[in-house]
C-alpha atoms as a PDB file:
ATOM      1  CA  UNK A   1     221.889  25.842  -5.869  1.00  0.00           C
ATOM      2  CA  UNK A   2     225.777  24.974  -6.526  1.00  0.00           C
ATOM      3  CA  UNK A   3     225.139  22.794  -9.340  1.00  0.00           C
ATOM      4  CA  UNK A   4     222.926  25.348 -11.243  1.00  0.00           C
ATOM      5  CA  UNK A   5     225.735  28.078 -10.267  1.00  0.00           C
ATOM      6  CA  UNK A   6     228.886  25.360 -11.380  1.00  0.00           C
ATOM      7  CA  UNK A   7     226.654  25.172 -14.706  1.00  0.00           C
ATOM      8  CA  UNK A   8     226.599  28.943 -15.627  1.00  0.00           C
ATOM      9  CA  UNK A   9     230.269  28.553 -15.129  1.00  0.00           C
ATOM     10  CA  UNK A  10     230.738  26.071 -17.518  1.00  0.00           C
ATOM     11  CA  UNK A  11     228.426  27.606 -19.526  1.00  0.00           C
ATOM     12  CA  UNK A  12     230.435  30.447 -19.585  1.00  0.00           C
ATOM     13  CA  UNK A  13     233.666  28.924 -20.010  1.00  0.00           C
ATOM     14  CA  UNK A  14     232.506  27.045 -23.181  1.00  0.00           C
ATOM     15  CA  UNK A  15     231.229  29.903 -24.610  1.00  0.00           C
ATOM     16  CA  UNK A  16     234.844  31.901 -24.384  1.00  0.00           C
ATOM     17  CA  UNK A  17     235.958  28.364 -26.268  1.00  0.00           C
ATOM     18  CA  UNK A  18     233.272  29.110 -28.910  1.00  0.00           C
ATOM     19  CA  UNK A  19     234.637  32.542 -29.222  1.00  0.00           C
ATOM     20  CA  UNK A  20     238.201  31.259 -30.114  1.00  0.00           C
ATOM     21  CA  UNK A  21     237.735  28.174 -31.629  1.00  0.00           C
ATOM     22  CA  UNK A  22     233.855  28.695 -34.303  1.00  0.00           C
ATOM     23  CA  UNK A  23     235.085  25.369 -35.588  1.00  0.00           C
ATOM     24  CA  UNK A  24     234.701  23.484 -32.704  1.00  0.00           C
ATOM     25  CA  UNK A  25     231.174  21.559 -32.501  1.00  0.00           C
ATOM     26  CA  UNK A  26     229.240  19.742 -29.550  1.00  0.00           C
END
């Protein structure tokens, strides 16, 4: 399904954020 593939994207991508920013909080 495109939305459950656009959401490991996303998923991915904010996790890469995590990685350079540990401060930042949902």
């Amino acid at each position: 399904m495109y939305l459950n593939e656009l959401g490991k994207i996303v998923k991915g991508c904010w996790e890469d954020i995590t990685k350079h920013y540990p401060n930042t909080e949902l």
